[in-house]
Protein backbone atom coordinates (compact mmCIF):
# COMPACT_ATOMS: atom_id res chain seq x y z
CA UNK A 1 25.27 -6.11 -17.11
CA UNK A 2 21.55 -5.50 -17.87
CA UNK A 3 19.22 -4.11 -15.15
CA UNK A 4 17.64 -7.37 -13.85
CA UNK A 5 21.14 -8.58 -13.55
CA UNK A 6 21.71 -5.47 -11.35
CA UNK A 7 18.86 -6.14 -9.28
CA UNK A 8 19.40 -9.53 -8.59
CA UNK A 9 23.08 -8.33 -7.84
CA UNK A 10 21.52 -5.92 -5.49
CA UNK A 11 19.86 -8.50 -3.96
CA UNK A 12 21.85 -11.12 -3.43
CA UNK A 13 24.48 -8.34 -2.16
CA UNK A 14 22.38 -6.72 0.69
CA UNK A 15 21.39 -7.80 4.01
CA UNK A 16 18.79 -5.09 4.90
CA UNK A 17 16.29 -4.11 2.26
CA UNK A 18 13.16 -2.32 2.43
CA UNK A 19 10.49 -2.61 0.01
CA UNK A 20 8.08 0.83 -0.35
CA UNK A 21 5.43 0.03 -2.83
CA UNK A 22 2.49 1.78 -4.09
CA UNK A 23 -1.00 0.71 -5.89
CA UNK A 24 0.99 -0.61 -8.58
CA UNK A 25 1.76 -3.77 -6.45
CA UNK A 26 -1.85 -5.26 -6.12
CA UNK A 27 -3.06 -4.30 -9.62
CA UNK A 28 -1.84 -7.92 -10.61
CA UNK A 29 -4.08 -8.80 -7.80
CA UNK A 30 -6.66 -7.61 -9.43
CA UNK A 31 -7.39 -4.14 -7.56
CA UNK A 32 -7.94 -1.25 -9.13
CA UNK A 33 -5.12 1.79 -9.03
CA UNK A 34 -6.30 5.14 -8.66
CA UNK A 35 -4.39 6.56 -11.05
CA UNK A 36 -3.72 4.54 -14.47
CA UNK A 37 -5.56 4.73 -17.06
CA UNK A 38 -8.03 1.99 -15.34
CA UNK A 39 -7.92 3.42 -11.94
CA UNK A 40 -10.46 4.43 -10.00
CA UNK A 41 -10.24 8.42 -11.19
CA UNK A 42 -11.22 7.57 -14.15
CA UNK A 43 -14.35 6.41 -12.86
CA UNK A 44 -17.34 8.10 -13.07
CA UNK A 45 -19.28 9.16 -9.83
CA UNK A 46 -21.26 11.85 -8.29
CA UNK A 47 -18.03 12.89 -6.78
CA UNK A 48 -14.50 11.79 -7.89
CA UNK A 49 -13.28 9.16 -5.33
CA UNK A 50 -10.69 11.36 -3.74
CA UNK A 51 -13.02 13.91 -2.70
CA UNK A 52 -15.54 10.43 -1.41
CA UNK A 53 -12.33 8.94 0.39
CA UNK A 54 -11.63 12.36 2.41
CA UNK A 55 -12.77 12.84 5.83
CA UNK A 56 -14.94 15.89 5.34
CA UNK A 57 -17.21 13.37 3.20
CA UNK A 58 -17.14 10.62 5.27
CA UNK A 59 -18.55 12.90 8.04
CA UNK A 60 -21.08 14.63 5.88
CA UNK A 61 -22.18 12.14 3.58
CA UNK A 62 -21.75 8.65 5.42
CA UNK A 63 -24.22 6.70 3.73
CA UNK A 64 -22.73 7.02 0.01
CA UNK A 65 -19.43 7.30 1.48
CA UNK A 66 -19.77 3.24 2.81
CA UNK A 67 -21.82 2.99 -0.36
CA UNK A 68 -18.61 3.62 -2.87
CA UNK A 69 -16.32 2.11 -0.21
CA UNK A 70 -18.33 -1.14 -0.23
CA UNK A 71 -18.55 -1.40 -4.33
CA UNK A 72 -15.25 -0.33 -5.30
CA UNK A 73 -12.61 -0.80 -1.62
CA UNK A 74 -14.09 -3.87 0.08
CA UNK A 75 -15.42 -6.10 -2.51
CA UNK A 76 -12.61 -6.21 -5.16
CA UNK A 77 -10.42 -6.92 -1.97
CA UNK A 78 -12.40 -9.88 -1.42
CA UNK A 79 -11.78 -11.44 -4.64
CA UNK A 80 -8.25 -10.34 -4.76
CA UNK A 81 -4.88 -13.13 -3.82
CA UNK A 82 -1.35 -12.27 -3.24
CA UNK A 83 0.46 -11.92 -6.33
CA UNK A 84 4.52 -12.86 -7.37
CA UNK A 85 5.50 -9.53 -5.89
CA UNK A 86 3.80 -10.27 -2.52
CA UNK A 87 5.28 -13.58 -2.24
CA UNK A 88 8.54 -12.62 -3.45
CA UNK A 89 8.78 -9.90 -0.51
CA UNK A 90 7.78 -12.72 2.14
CA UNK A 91 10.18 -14.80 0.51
CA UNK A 92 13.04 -12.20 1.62
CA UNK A 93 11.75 -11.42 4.63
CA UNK A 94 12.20 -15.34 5.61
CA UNK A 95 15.63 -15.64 4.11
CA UNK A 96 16.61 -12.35 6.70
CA UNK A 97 17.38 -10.41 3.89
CA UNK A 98 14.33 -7.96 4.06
CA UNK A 99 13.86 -6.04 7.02
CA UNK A 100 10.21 -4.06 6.17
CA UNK A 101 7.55 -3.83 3.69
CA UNK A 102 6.29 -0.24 3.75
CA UNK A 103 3.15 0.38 1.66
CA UNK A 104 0.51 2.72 0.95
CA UNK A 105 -1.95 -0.01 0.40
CA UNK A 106 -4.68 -1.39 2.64
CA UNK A 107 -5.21 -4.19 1.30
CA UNK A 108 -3.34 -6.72 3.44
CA UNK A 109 -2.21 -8.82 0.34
CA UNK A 110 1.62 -8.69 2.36
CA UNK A 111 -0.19 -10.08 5.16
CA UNK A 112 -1.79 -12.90 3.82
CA UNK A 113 1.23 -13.75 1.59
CA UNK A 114 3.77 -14.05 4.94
CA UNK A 115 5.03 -10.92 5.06
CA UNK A 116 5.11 -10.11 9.43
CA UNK A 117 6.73 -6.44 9.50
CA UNK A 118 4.64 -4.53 7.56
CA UNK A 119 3.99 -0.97 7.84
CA UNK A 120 0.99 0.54 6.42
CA UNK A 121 0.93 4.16 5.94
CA UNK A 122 -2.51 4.10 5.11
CA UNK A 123 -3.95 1.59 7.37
CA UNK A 124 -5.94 -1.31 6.59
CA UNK A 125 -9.40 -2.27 5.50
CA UNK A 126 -9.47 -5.25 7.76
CA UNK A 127 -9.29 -3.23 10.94
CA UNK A 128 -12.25 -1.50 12.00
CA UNK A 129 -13.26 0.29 15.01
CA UNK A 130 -16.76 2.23 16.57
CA UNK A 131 -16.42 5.57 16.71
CA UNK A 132 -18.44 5.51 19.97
CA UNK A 133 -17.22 2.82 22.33
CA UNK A 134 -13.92 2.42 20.30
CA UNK A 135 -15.43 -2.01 19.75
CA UNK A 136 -13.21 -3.16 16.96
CA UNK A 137 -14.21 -5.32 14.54
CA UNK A 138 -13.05 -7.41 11.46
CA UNK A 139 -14.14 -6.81 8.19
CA UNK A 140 -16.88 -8.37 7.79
CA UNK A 141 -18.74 -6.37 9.63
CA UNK A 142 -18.49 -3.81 6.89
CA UNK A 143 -18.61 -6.18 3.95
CA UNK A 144 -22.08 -7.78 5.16
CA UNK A 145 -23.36 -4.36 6.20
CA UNK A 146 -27.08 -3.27 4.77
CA UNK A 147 -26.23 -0.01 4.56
CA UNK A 148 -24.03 2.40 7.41
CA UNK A 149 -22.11 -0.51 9.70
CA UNK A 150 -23.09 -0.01 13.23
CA UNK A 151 -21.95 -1.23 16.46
CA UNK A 152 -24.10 -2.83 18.97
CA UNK A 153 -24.08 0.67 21.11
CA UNK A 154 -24.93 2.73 18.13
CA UNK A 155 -22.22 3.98 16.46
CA UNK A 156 -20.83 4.15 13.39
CA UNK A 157 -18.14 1.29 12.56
CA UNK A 158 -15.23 3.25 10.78
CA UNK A 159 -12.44 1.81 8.66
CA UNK A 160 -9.04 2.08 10.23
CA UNK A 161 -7.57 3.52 7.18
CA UNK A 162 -6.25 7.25 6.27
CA UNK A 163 -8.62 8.92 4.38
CA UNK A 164 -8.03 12.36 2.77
CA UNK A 165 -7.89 15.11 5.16
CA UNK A 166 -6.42 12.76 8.23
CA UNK A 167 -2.84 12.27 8.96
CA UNK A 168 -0.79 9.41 9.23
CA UNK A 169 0.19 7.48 12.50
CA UNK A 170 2.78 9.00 13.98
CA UNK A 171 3.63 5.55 15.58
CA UNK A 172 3.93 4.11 11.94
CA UNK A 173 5.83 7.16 10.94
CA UNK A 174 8.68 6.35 12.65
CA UNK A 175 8.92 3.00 12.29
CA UNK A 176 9.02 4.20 8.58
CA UNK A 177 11.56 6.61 8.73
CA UNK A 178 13.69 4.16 11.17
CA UNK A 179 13.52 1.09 8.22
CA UNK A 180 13.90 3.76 5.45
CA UNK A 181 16.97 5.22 7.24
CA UNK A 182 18.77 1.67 7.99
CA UNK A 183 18.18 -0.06 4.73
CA UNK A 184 21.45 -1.39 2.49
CA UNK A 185 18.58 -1.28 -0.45
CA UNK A 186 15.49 0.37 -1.15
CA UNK A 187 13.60 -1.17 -3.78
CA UNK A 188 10.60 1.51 -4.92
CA UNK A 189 7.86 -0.58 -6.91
CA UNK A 190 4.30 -0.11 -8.37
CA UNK A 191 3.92 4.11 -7.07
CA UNK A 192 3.84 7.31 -8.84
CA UNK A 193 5.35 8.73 -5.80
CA UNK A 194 2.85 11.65 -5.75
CA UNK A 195 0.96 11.08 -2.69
CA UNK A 196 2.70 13.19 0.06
CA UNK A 197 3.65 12.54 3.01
CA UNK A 198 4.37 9.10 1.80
CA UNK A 199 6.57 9.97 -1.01
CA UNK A 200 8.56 12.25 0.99
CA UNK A 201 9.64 9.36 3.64
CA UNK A 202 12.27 8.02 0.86
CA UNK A 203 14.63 11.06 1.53
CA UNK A 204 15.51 8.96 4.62
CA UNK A 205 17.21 6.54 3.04
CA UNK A 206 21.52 7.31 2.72
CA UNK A 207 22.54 4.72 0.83
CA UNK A 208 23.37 4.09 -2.80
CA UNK A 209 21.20 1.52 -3.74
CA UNK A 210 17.99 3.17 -4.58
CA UNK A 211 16.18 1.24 -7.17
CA UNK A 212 12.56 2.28 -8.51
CA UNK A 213 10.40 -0.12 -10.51
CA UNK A 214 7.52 1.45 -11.93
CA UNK A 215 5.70 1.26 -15.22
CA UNK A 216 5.57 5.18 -14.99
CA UNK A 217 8.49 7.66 -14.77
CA UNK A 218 8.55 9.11 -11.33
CA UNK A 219 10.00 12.13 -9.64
CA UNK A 220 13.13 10.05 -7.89
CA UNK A 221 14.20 8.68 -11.69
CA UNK A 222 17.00 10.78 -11.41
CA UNK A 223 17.99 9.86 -7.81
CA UNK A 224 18.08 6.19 -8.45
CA UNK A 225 21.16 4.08 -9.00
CA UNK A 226 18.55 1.92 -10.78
CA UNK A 227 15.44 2.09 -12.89
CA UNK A 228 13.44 -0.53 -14.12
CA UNK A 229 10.19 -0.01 -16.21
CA UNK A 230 7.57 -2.67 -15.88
CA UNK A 231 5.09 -4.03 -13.62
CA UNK A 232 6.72 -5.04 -10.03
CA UNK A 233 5.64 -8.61 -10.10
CA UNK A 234 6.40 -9.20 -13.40
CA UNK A 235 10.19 -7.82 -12.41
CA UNK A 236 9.98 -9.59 -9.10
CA UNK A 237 9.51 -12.70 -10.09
CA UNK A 238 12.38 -13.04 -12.46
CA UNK A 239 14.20 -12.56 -9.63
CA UNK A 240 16.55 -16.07 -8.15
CA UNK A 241 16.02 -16.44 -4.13
């Protein structure tokens, strides 16, 4: 048996699977990864992007924070559709086979492909809130913004997403941990598995289906009952539902 024959026995097989996916899942969307060879750290800036996406910046240099977070977050994010992955995932999730999408995206690609029990470790760029009155607002009042988004009272409209320096939602956390620790299958797609905490949540998981699609080795190789290399939608979507 080859290892998309595996997977699709996996599949058909479990009853609760989580999906925990990475960057790797929306490049076929069209969105830049951080880390490949075409990722955004390969970019060149005034500062790299992970030092422009951390909280100390954000507070100290707001203008060319929004500035790099409007060019290279926001507008590609526009443009971008749910790819085969996406709607693969909210495919299972309908059948009652999949129980939770965790990713480390913001995006909302899972979202607006049907996926309803998604957890976002990192937030979301289509939640935004004042820092002063706490208003919340859509995105679009950051991706028609002249400049610093404001709020009506005067204060600065934040994204609600994680940046460097900030930790996660504890609330989110757990529900993590709780899918993680229930799941029949983990399927692991489209993430280097270097970002920490995030990475760390799939110790969680006890069973012995732990299967990590990636076009890059990772760290959990070894602990994996299966390994596929490849991109996740291109895997995904050989997949019979």
């Amino acid at each position: 048996m080859n290892a998309m024959q595996t997977l699709q026995q996996y599949i058909d097989e479990s009853k609760r699977i989580v999906f925990f996916g990475g960057a790797g899942v929306s490049t076929e969307s069209g969105i830049k990864d951080f880390r490949g060879v075409d990722g955004l750290y390969h970019l060149k800036y005034k500062y790299n992007p992970e030092t422009i996406l951390s909280r100390s910046f954000f507070l100290g240099h707001t203008d060319e924070f929004f500035e790099f977070y409007q060019d290279k977050i926001v507008q590609p994010t526009l443009n971008a559709a749910p790819n085969i992955a996406h709607k693969t995932l909210a495919k299972l999730e309908d059948m009652g086979k999949l129980t939770a999408v965790i990713t480390q995206n913001i995006d909302g690609l899972h979202q607006m492909a049907g996926s309803r029990n998604v957890l976002e470790l990192h937030g979301s760029i289509h939640r935004n809130y004042c820092m002063n009155c706490g208003e919340k607002y859509s995105l679009d009042a950051v991706s028609n913004a002249d400049g610093i988004p404001r709020c009506h009272c005067g204060g600065i409209i934040r994204p609600d997403v994680v940046l460097y320096e900030e930790p996660l939602d504890d609330v989110v956390i757990t529900k993590t941990v709780q899918a993680i620790n229930n799941a029949d299958l983990l399927i692991v797609g489209g993430t280097s598995l270097t970002v920490y905490p995030a990475a760390g949540f799939l110790d969680f998981y006890n069973g012995s289906k732990l299967v990590v699609i990636n076009l890059d080795n990772t760290s959990y190789d070894s602990k994996a009952a299966l390994t596929i290399s490849g991109k996740i939608g291109e895997v995904l979507g050989h997949i019979q539902l």
